[in-house]
N, C-alpha and C. Protein backbone atom coordinates (compact mmCIF):
# COMPACT_ATOMS: atom_id res chain seq x y z
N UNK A 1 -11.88 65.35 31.77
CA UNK A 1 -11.70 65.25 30.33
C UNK A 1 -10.29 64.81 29.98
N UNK A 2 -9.31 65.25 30.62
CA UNK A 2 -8.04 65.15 30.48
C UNK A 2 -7.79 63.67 30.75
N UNK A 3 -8.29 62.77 32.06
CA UNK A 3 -7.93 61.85 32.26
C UNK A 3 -8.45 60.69 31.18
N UNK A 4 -9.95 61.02 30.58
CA UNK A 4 -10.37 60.02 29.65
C UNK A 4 -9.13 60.02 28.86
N UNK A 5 -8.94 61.06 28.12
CA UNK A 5 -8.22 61.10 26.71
C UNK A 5 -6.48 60.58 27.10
N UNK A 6 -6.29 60.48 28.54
CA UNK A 6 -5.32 59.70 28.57
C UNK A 6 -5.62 58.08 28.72
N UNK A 7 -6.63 57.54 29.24
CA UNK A 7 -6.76 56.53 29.12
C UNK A 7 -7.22 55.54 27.42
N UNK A 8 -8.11 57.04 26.96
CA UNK A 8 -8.27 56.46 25.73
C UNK A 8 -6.94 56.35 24.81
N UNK A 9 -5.83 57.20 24.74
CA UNK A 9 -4.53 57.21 24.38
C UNK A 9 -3.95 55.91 24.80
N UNK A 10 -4.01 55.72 25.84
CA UNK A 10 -3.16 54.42 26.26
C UNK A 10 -3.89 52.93 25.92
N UNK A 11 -5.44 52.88 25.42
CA UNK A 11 -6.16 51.53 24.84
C UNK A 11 -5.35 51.50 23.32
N UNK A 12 -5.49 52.75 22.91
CA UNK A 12 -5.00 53.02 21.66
C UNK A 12 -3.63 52.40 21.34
N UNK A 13 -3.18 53.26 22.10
CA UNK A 13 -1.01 52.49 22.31
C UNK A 13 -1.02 50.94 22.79
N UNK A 14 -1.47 50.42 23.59
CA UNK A 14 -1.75 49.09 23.03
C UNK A 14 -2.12 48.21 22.33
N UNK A 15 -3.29 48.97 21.94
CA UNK A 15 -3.94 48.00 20.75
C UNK A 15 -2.62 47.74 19.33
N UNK A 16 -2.31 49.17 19.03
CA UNK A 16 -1.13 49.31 17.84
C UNK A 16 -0.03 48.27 18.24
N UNK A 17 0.11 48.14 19.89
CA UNK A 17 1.66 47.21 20.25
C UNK A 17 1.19 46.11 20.30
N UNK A 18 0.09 45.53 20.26
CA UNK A 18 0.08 44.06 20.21
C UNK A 18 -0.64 43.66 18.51
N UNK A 19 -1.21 44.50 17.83
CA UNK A 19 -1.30 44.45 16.29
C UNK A 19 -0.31 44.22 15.56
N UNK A 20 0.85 45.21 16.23
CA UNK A 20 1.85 45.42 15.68
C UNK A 20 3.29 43.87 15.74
N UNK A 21 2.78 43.33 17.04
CA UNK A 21 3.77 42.34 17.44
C UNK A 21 2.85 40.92 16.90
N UNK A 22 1.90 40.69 16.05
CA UNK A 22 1.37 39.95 16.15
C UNK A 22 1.10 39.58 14.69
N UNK A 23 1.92 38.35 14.04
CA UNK A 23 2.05 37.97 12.61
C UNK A 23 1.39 38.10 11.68
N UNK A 24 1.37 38.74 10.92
CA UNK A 24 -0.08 38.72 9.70
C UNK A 24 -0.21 37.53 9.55
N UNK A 25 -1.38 36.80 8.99
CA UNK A 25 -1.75 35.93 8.13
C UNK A 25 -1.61 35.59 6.59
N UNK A 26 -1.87 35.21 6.04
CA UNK A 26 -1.25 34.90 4.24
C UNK A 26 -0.49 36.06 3.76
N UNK A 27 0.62 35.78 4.62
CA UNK A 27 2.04 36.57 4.38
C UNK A 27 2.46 36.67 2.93
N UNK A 28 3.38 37.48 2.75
CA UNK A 28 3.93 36.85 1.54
C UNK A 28 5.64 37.37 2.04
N UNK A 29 6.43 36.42 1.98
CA UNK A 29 7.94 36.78 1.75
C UNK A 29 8.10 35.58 3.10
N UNK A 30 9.19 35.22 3.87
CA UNK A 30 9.42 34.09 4.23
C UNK A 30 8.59 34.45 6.18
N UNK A 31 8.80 33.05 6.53
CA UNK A 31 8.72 33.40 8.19
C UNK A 31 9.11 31.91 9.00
N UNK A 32 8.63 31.35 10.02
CA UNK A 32 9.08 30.66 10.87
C UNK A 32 7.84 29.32 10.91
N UNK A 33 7.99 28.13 10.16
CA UNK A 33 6.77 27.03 10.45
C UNK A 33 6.86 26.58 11.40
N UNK A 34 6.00 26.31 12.37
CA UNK A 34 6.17 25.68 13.69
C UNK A 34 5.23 24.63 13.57
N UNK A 35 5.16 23.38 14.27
CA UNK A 35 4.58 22.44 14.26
C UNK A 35 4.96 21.59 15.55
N UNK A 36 4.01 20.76 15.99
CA UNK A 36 4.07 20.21 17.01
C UNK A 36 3.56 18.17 17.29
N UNK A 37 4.37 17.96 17.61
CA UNK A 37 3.87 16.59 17.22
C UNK A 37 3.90 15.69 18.73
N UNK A 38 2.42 14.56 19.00
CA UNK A 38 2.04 14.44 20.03
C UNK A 38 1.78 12.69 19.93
N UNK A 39 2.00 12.32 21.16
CA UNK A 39 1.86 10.82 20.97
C UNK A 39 0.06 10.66 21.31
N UNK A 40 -0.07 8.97 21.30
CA UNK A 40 -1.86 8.60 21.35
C UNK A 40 -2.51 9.13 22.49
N UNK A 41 -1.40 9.88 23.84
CA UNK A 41 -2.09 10.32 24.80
C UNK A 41 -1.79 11.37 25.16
N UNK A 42 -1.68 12.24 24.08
CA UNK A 42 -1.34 13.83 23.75
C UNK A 42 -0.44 14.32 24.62
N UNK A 43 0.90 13.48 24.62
CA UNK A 43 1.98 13.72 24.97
C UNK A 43 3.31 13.74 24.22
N UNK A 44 4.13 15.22 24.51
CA UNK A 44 4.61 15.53 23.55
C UNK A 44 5.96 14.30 22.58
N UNK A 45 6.16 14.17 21.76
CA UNK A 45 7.30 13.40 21.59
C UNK A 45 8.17 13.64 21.09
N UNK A 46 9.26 13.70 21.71
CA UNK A 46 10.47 14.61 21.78
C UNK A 46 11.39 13.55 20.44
N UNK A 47 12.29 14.53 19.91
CA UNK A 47 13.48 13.64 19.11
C UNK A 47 12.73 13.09 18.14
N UNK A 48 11.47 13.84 17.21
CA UNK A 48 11.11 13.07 16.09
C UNK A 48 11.25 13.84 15.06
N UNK A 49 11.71 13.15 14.11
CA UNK A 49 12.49 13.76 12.80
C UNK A 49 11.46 14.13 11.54
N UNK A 50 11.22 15.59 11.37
CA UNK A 50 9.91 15.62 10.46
C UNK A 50 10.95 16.44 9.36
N UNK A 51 10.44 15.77 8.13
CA UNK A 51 11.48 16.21 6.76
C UNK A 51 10.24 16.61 6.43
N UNK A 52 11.12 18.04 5.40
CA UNK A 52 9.98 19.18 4.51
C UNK A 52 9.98 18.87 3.16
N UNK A 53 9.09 18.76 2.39
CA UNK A 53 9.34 18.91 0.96
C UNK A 53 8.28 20.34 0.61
N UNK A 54 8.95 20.67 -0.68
CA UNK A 54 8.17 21.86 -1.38
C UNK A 54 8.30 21.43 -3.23
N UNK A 55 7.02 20.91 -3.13
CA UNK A 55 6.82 20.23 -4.08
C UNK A 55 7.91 19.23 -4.39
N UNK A 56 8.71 18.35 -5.76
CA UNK A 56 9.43 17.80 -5.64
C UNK A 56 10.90 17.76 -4.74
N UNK A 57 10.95 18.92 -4.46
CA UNK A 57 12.19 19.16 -3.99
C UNK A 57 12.31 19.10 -2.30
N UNK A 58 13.01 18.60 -1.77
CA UNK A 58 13.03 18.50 -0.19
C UNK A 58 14.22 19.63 0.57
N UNK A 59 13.03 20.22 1.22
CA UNK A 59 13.56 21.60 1.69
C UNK A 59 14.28 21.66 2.69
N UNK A 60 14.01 20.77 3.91
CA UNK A 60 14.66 20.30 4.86
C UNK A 60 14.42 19.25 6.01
N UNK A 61 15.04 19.34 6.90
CA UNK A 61 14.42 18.47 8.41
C UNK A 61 14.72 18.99 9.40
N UNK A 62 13.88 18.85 10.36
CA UNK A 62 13.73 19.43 11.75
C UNK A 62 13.98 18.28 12.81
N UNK A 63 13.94 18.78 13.99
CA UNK A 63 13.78 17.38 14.96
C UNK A 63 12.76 17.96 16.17
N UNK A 64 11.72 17.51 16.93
CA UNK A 64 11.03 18.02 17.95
C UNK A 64 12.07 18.16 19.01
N UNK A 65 11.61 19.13 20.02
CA UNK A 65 12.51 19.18 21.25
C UNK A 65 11.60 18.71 22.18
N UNK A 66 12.26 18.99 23.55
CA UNK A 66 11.24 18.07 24.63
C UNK A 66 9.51 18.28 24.62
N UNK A 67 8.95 19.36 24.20
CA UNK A 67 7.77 20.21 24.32
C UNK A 67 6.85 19.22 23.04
N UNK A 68 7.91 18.64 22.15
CA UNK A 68 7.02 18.12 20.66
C UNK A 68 7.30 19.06 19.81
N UNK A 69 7.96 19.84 19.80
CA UNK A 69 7.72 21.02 18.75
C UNK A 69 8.92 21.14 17.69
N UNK A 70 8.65 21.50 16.44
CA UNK A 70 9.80 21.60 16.09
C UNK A 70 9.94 23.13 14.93
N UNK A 71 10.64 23.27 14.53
CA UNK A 71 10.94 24.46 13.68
C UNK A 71 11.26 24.85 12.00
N UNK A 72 10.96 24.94 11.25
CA UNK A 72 11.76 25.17 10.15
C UNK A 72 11.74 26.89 9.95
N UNK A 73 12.84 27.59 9.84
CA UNK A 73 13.08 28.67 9.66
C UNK A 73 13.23 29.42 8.43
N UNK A 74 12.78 30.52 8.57
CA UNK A 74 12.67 31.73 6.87
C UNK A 74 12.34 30.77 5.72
N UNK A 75 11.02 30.45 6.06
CA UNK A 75 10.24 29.49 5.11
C UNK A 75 9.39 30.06 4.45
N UNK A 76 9.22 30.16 3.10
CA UNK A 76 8.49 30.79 2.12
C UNK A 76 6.72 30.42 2.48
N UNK A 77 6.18 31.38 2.28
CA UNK A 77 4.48 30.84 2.01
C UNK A 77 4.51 29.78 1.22
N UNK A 78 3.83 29.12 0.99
CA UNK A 78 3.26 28.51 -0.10
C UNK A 78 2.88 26.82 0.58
N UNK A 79 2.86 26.18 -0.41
CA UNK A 79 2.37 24.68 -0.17
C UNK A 79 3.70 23.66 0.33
N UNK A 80 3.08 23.01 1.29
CA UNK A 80 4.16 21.82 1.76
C UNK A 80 4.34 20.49 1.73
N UNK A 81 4.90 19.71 1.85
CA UNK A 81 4.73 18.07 2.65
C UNK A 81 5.14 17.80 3.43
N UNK A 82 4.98 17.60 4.75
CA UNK A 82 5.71 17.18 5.98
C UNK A 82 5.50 15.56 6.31
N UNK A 83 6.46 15.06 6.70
CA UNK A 83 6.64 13.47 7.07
C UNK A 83 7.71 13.42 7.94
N UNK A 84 7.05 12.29 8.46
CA UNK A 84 8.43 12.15 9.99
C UNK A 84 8.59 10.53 10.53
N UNK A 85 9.33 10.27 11.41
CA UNK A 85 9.56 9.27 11.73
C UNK A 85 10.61 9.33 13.25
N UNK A 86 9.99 8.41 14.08
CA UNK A 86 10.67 8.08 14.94
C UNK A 86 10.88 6.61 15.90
N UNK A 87 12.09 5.86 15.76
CA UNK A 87 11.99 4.89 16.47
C UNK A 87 11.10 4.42 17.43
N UNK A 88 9.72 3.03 17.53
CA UNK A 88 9.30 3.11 18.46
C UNK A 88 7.87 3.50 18.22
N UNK A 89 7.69 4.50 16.91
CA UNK A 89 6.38 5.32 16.68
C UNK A 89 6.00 4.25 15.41
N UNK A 90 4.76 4.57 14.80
CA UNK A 90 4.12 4.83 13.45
C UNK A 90 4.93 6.04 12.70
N UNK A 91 5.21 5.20 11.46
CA UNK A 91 5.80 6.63 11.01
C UNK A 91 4.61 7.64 10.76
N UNK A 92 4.74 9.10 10.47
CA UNK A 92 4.06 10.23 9.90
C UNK A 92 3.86 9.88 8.23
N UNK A 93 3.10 9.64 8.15
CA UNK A 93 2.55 9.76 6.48
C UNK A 93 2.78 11.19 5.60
N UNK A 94 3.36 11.35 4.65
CA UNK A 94 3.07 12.75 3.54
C UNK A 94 1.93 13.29 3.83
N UNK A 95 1.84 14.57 4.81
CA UNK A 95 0.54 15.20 4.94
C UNK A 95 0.83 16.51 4.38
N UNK A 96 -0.30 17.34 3.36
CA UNK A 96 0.17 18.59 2.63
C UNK A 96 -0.11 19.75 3.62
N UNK A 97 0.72 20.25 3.71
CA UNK A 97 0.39 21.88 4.56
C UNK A 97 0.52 23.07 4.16
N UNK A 98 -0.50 23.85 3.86
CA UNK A 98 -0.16 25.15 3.22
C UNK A 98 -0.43 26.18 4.12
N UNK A 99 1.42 26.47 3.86
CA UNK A 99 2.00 27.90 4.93
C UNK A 99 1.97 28.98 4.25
N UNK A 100 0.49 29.83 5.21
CA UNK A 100 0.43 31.12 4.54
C UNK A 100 -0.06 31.89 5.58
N UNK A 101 0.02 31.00 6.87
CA UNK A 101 -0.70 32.55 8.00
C UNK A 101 0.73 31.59 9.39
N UNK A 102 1.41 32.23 9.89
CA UNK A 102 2.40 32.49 11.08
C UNK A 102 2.29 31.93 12.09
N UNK A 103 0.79 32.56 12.46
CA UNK A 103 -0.20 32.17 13.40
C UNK A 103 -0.46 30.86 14.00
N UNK A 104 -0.40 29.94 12.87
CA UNK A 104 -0.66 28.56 12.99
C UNK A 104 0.11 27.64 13.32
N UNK A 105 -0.22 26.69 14.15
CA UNK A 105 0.82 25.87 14.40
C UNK A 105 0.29 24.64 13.71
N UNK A 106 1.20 23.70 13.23
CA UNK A 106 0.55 22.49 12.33
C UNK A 106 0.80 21.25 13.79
N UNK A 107 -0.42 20.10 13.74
CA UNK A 107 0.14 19.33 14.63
C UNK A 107 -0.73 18.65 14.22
N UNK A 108 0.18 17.10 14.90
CA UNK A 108 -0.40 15.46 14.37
C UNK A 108 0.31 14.96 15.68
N UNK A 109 -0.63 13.75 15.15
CA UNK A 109 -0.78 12.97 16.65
C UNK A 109 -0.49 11.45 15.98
N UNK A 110 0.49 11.12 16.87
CA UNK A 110 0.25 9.43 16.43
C UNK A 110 0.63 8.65 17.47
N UNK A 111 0.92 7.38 17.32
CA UNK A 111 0.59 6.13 17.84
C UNK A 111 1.85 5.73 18.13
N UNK A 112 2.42 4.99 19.20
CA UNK A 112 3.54 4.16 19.59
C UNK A 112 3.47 2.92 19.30
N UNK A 113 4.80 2.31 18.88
CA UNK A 113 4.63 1.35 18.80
C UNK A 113 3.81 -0.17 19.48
N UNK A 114 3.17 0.25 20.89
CA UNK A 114 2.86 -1.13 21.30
C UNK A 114 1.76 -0.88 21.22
N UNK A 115 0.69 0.65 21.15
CA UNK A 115 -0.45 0.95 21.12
C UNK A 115 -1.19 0.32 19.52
N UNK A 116 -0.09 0.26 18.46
CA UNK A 116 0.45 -0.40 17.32
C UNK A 116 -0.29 -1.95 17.00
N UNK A 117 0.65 -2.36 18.12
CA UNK A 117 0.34 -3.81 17.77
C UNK A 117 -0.90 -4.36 18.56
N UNK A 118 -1.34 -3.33 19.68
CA UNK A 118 -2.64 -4.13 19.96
C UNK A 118 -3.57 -3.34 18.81
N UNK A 119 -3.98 -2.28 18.25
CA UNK A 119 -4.44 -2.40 17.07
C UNK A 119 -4.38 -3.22 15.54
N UNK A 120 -3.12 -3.98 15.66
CA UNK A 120 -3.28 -5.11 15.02
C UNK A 120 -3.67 -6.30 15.19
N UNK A 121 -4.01 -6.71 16.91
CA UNK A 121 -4.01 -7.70 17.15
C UNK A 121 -5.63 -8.07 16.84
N UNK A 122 -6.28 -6.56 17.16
CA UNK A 122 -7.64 -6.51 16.75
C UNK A 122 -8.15 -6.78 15.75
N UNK A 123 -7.47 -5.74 14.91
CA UNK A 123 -7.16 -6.43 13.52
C UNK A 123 -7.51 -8.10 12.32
N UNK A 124 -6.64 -8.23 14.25
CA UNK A 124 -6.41 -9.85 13.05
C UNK A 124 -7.40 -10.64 13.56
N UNK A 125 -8.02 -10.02 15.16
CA UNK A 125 -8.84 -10.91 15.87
C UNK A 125 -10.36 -10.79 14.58
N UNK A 126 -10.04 -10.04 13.98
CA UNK A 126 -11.50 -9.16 13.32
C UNK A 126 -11.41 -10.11 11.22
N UNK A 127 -10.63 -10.51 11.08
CA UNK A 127 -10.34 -10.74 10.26
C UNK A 127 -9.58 -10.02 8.72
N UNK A 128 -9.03 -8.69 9.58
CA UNK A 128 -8.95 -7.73 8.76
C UNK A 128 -6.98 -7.89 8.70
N UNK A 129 -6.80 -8.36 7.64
CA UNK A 129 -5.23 -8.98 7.08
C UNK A 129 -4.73 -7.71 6.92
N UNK A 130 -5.43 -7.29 5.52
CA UNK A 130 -4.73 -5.61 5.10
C UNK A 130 -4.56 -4.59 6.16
N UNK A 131 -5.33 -4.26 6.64
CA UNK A 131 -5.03 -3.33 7.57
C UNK A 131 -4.11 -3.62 8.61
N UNK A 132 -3.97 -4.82 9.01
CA UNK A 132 -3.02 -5.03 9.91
C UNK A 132 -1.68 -4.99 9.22
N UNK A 133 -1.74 -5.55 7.98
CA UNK A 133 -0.36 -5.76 7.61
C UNK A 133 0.05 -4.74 7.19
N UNK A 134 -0.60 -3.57 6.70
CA UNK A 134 -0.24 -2.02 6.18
C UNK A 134 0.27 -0.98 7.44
N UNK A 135 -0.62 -1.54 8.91
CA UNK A 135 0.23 -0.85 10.11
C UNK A 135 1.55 -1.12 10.75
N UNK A 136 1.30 -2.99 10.15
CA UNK A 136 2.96 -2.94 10.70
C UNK A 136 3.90 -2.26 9.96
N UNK A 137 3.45 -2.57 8.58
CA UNK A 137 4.54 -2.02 7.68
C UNK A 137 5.20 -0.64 7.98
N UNK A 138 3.97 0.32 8.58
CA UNK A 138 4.17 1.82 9.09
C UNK A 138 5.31 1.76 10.98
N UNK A 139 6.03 0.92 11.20
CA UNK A 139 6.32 0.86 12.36
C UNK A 139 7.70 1.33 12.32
N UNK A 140 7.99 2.07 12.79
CA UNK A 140 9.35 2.84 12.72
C UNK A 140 10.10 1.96 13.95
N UNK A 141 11.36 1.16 13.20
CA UNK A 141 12.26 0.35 14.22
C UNK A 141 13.40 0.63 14.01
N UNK A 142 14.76 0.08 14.98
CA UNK A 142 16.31 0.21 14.63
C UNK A 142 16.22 -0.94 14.35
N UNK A 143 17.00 -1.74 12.93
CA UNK A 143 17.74 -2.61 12.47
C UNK A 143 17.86 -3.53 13.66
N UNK A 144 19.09 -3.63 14.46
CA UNK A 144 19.34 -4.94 15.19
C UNK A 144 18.39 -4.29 16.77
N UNK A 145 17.22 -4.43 16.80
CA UNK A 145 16.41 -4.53 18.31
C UNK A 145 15.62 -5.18 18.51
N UNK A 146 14.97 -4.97 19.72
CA UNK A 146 13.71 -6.68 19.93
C UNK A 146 12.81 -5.75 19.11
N UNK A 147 12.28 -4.53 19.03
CA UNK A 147 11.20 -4.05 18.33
C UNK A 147 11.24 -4.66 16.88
N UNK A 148 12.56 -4.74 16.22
CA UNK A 148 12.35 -5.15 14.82
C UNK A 148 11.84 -6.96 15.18
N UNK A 149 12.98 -7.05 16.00
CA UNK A 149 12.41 -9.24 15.88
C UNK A 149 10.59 -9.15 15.96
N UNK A 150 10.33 -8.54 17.00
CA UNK A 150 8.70 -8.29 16.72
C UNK A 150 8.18 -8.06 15.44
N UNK A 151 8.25 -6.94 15.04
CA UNK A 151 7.62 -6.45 13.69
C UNK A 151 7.74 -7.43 12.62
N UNK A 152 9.09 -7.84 12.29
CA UNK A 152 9.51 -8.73 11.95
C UNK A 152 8.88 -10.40 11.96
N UNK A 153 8.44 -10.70 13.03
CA UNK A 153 7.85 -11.61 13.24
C UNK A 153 6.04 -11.62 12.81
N UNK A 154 5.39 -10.20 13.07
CA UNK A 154 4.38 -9.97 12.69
C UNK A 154 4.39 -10.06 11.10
N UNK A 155 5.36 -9.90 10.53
CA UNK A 155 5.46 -9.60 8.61
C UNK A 155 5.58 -11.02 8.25
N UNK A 156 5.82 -11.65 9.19
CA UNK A 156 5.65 -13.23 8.50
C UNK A 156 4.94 -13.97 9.01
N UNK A 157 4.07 -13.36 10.40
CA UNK A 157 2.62 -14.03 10.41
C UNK A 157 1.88 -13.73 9.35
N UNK A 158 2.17 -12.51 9.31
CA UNK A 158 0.90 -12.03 8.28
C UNK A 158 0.80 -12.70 6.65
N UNK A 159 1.84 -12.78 6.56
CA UNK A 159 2.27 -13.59 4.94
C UNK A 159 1.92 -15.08 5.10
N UNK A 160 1.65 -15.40 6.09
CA UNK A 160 1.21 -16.72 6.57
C UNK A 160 -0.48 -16.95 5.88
N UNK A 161 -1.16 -16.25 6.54
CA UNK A 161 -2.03 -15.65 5.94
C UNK A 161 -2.84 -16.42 4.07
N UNK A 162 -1.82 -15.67 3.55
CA UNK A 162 -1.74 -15.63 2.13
C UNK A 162 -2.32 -16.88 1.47
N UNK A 163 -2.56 -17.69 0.44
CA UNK A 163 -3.15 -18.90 0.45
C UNK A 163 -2.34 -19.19 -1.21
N UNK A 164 -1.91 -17.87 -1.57
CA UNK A 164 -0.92 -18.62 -2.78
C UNK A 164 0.56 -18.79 -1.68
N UNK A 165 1.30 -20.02 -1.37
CA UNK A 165 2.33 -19.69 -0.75
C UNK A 165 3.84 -19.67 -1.48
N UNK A 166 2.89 -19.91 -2.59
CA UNK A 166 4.33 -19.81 -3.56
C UNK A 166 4.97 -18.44 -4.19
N UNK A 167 4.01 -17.58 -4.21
CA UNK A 167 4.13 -16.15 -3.89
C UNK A 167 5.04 -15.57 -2.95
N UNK A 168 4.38 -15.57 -1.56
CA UNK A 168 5.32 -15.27 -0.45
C UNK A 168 6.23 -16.23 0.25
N UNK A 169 6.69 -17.12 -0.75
CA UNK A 169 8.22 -17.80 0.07
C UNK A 169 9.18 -16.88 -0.27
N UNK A 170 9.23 -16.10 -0.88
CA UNK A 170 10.51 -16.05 -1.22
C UNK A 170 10.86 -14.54 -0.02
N UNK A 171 9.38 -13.55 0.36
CA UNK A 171 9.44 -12.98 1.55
C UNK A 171 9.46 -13.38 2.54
N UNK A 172 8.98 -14.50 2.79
CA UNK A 172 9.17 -15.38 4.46
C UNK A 172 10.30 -15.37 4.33
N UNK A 173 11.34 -16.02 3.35
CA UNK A 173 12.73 -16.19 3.45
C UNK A 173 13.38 -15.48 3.87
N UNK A 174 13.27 -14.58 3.65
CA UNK A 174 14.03 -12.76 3.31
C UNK A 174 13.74 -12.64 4.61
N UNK A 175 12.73 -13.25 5.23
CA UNK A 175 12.21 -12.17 6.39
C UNK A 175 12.77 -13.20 7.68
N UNK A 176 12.93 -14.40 7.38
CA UNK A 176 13.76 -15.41 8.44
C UNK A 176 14.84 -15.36 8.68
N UNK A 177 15.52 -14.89 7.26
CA UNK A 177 16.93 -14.48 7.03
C UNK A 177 17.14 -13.24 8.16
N UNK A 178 16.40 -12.21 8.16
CA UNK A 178 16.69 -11.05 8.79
C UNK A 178 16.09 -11.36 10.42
N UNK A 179 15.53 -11.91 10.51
CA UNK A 179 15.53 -12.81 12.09
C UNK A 179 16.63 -13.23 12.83
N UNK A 180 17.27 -14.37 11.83
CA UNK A 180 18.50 -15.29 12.28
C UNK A 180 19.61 -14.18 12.37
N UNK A 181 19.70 -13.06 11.75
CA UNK A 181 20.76 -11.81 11.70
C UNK A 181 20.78 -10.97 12.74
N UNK A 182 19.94 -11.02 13.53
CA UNK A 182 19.46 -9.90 14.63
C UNK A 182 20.67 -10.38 15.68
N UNK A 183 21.10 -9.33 16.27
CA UNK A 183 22.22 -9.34 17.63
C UNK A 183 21.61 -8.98 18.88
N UNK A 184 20.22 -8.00 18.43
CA UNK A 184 20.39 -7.77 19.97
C UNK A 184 19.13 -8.99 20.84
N UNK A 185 19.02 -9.91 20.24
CA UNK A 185 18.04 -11.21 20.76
C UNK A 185 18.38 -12.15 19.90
N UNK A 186 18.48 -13.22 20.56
CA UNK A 186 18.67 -14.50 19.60
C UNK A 186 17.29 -15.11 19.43
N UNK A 187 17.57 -15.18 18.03
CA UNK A 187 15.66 -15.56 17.28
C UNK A 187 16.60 -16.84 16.29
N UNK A 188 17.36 -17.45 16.54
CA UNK A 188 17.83 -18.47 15.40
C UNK A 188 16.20 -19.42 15.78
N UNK A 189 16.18 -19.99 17.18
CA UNK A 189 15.34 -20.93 17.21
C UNK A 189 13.84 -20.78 16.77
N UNK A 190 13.60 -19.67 17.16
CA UNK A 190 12.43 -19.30 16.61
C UNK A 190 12.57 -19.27 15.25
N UNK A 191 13.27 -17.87 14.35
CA UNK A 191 13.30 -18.87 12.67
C UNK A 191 13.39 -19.77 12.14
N UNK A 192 14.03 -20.96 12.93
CA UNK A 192 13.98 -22.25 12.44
C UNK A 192 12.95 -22.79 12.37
N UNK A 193 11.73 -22.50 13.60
CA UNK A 193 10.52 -22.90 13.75
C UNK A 193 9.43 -22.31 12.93
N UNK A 194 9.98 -21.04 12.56
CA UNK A 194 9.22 -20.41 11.50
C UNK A 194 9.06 -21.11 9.92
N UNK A 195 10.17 -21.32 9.69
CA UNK A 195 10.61 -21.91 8.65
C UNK A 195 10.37 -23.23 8.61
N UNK A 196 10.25 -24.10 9.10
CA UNK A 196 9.57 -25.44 9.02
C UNK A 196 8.01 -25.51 9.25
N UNK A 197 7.35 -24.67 9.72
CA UNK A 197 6.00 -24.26 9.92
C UNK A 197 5.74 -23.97 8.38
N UNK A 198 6.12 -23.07 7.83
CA UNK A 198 5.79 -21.97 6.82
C UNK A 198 6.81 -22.35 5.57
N UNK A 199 7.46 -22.84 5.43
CA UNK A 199 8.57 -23.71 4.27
C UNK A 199 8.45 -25.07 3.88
C-alpha cells in the first residue's frame, strides 16, 4: 500500500512539474514569439531579416540564426504582421499572425532565388507575363551584383512584352540605365544591345 501511494505521489509531482513548466495558451500579458523560417527544401535559412508590425506601428526586427529561427521578445498577445527579406531569396510577403498561445511556433517557407527564375521561365514558357513579372519583382538582391544584372535583365524582358511601347520606354530606360551602373559585371554591352533592340 505504501509503495503505490508513493508511486502515485510521484505521477502526481510530475504531472504538476511539467504543467507547471509548460506555457499556457491565449496568454494574456507579454511572452517570447518564435518563428522559424525555411528555404524550398526545408532548409533552414540563416541571416533573414523578419520585421514586426502591430497594427500600424512597427514593433521591431529580428534576424534568423543558423537553425532558421528567430525571436522577438516580451511580446504582447494580440495580432501581428511579419515580413522579411533576404538577399538571394523571394522576399516574405505581410503575413498576419495572431500571438496568443507560446506554444506555437510561426513558420514559412520560401524560395531562392534561382529556384525563382526557373519558375519564371515556366512562366513565360506558359504564356503567363503577370505572374512572372510579379515574381521577379519579389526577388530580394544587393544593388551592385550579378543577381541584380539578372533580375534586372528579366524586368526588361518582361516590359518587352508590353505592346503599348510607349508606355514602358521610359522603364526600359531607367532599367538600362541601372545595367550600364552595375560594378560588379560589366553589362555596358549588353545594355547597349538592349537598347537598340527595345528603343
Amino acid at each position: 500500500m505504501n509503495r503505490k501511494s508513493t508511486v502515485f505521489s510521484l505521477i502526481i509531482g510530475f504531472m504538476i512539474f511539467f504543467t507547471g513548466c509548460v506555457s499556457k495558451p491565449h496568454f494574456s500579458g507579454k511572452g517570447d514569439m518564435c518563428g522559424m523560417i525555411l528555404d524550398e527544401n526545408n532548409k533552414p535559412i540563416s541571416d533573414f531579416i523578419i520585421y514586426c508590425n502591430s497594427g500600424p506601428l512597427f514593433f521591431g526586427a529580428a534576424s534568423t540564426n543558423a537553425e532558421g529561427i528567430f525571436v522577438f521578445h516580451d511580446v504582447p498577445s494580440g495580432e501581428y504582421s511579419l515580413y522579411g527579406e533576404k538577399n538571394g531569396f523571394v522576399k516574405m510577403k505581410k503575413t498576419g499572425y495572431f500571438f496568443n498561445d507560446r506554444t506555437k511556433l510561426f513558420c514559412c517557407q520560401l524560395i531562392s532565388a534561382s529556384t525563382a527564375f526557373c519558375k519564371i521561365d515556366k512562366y513565360l514558357k506558359n504564356g503567363e507575363i503577370e505572374n512572372a513579372a510579379e515574381l521577379v519583382e519579389k526577388i530580394c538582391f544587393e544593388k551592385d551584383s550579378v543577381l541584380a544584372s539578372v533580375v534586372i535583365s528579366y524586368q526588361i524582358y518582361l516590359l518587352s512584352f508590353d505592346t503599348n511601347k510607349n508606355k514602358n520606354k521610359k522603364k526600359i530606360e531607367k532599367f538600362i540605365k541601372r545595367l550600364r551602373e552595375l560594378k560588379s559585371i560589366d553589362c555596358k554591352n549588353y545594355a547597349d544591345e538592349m537598347e537598340e533592340k527595345l528603343l
